[in-house]
N, C-alpha and C. Protein backbone atom coordinates (compact mmCIF):
# COMPACT_ATOMS: atom_id res chain seq x y z
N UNK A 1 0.84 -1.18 0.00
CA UNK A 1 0.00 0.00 0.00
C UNK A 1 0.88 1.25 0.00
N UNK A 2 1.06 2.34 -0.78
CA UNK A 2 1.56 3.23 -1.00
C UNK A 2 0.84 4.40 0.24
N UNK A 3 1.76 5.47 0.95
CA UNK A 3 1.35 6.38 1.43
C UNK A 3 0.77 7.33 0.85
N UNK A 4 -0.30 7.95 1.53
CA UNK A 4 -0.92 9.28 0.95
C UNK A 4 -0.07 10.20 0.60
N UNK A 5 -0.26 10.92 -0.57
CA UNK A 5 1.11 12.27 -0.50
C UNK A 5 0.25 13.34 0.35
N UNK A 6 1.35 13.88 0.56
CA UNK A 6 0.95 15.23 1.40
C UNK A 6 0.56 16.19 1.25
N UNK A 7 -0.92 16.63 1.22
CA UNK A 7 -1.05 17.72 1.22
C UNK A 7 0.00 19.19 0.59
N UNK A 8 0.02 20.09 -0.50
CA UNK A 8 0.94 21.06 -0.81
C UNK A 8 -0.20 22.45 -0.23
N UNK A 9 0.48 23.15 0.57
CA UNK A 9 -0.53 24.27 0.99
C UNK A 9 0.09 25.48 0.40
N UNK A 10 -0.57 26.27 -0.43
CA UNK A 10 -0.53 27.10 -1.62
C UNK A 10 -1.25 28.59 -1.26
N UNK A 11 -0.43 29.60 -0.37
CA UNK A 11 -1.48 30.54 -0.02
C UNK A 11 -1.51 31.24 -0.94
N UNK A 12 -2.77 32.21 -1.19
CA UNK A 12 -3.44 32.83 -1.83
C UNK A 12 -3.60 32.06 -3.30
N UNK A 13 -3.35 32.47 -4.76
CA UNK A 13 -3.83 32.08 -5.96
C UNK A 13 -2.34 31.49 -6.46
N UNK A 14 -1.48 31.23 -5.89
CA UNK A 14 -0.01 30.80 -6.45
C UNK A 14 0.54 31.94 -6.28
N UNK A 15 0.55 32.83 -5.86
CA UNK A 15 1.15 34.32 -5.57
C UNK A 15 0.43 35.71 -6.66
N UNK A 16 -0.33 35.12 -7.20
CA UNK A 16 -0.67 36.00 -7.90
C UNK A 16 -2.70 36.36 -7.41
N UNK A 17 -2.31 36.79 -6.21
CA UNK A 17 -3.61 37.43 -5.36
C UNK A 17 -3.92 38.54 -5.79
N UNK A 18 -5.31 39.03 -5.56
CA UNK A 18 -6.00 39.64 -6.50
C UNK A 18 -6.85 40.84 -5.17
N UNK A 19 -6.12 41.48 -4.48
CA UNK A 19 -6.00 41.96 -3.13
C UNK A 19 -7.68 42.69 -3.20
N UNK A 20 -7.90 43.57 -4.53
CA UNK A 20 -8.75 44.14 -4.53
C UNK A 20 -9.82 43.08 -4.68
N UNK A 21 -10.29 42.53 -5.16
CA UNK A 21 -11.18 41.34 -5.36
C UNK A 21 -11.84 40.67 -4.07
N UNK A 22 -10.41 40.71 -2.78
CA UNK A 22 -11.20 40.05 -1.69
C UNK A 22 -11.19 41.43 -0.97
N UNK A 23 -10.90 42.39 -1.12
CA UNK A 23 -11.37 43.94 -0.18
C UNK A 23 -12.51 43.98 -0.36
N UNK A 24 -13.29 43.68 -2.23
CA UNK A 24 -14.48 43.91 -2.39
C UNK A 24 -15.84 42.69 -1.86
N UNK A 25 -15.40 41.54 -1.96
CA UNK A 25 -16.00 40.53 -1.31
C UNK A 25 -16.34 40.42 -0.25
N UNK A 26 -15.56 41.12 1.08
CA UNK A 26 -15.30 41.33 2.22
C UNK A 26 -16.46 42.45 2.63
N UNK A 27 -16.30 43.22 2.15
CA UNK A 27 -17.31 44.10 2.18
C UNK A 27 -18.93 44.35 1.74
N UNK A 28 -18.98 43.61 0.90
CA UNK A 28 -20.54 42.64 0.53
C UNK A 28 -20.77 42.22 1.54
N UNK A 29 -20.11 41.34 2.25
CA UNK A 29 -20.29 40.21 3.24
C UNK A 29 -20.72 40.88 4.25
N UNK A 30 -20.17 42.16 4.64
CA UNK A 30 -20.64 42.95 5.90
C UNK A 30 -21.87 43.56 5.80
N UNK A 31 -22.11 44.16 4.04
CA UNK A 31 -22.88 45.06 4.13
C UNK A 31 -24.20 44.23 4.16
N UNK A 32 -24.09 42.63 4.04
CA UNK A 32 -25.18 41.73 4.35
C UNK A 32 -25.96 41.44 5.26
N UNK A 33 -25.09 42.23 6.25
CA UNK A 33 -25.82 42.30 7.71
C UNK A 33 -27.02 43.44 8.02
N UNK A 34 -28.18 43.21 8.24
CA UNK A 34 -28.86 44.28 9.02
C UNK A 34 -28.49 45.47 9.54
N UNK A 35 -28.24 46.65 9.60
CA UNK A 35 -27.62 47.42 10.63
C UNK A 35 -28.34 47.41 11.72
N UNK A 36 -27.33 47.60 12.63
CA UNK A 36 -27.74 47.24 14.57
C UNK A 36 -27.55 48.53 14.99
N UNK A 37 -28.15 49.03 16.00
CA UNK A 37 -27.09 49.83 16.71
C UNK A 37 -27.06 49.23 18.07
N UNK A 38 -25.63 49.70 18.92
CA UNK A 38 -25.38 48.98 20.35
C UNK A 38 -26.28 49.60 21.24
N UNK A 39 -26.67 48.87 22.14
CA UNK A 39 -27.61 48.65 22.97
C UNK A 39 -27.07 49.43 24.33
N UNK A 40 -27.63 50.44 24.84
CA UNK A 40 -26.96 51.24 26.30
C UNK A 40 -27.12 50.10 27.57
N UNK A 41 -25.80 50.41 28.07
CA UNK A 41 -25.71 49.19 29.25
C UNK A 41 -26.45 50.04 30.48
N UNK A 42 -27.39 49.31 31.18
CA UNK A 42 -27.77 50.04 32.58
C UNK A 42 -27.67 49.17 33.51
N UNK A 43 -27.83 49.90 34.64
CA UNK A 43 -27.68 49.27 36.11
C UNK A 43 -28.70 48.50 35.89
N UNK A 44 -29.02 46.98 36.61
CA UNK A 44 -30.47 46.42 36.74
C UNK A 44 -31.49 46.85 38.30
């Protein structure tokens, strides 16, 4: 039985990342949310 090969871990696209592409993705993702506003903390 031959061993599994190992895993090669490859960050981003082979080096050729596309910086603006995930700034813009990133920001979809947030603007997906509802807006909240924070809640005032009081004494009980």
């Amino acid at each position: 039985m031959t061993p599994l090969p190992s895993p090669e871990v490859v960050e981003g696209n082979g080096g050729n990342t596309d910086w603006g592409l995930w700034t813009e993705a990133v920001k979809d993702e947030e603007n997906a949310f509802a807006p909240t506003e924070p809640m005032p903390l009081r004494a009980r």
